[in-house]
Protein backbone atom coordinates (compact mmCIF):
# COMPACT_ATOMS: atom_id res chain seq x y z
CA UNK A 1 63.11 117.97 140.14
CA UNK A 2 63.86 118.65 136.42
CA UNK A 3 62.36 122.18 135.08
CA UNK A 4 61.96 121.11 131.59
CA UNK A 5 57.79 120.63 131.48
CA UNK A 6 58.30 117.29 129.26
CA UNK A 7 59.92 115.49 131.91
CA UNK A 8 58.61 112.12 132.54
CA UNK A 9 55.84 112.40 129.63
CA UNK A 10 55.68 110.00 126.63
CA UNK A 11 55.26 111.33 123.58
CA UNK A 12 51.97 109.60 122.95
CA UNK A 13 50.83 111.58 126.17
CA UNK A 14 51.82 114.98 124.42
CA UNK A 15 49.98 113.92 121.42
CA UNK A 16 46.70 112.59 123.22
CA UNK A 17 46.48 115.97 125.34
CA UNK A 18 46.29 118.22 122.54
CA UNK A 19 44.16 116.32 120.40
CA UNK A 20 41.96 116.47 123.44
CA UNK A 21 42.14 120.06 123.73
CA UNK A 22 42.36 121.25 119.75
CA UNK A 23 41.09 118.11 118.02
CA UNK A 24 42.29 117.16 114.57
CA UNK A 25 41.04 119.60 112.81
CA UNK A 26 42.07 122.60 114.80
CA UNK A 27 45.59 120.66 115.84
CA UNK A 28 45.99 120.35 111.57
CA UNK A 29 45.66 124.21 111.25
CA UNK A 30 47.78 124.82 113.76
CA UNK A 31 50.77 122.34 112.85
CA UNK A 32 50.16 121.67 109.24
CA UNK A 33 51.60 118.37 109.16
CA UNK A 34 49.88 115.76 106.98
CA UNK A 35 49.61 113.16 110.02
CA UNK A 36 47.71 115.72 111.55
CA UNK A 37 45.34 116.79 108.60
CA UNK A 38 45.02 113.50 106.31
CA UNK A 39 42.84 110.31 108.13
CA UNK A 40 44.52 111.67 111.24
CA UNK A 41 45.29 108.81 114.20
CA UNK A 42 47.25 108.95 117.25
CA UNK A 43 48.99 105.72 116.24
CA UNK A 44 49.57 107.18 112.29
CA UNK A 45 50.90 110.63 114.26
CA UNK A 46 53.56 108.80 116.89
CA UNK A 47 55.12 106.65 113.70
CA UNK A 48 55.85 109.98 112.02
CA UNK A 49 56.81 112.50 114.56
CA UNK A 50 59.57 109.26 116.18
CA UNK A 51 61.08 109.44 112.19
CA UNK A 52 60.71 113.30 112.05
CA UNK A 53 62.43 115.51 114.54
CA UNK A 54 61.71 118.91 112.93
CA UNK A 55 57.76 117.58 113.21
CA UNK A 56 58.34 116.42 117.15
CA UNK A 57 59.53 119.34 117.65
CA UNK A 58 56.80 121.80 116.58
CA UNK A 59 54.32 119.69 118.63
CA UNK A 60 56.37 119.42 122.00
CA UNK A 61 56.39 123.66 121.33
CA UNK A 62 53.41 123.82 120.97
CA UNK A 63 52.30 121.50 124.21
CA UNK A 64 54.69 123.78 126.25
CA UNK A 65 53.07 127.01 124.70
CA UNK A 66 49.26 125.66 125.16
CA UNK A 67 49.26 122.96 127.85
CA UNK A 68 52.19 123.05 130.10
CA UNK A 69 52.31 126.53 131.01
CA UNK A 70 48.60 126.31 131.55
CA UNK A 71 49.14 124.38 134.74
């Protein structure tokens, strides 16, 4: 059993569970990325964050810090 709370989750997942929980609007305040606060999309959001690892990283942070610890 692995301890790190990403295990086995795609990054789509990550992204669908905290629009679910924030939304676009609040999830673009609180990572002010432009594929979160410009005609936001889950599709739009995946292409960037796989090209930008300083990006993928704020939101897998910030899933750990709302979401996984939460469980």
């Amino acid at each position: 059993m692995s301890n790190d709370p990403l295990h086995g989750l795609t990054l789509k997942a990550i992204v669908q569970a905290l629009v679910d929980k924030h939304g676009w609007d609040r999830l673009g305040q609180l990572i002010a990325i432009r594929c979160f606060t410009h005609d936001p999309s889950v599709d739009s959001s995946l292409k960037f964050l796989r090209k930008t690892p300083w990006a993928r990283e704020k939101v897998e942070a910030l899933y750990i810090k709302d979401i996984a610890n939460k469980r």
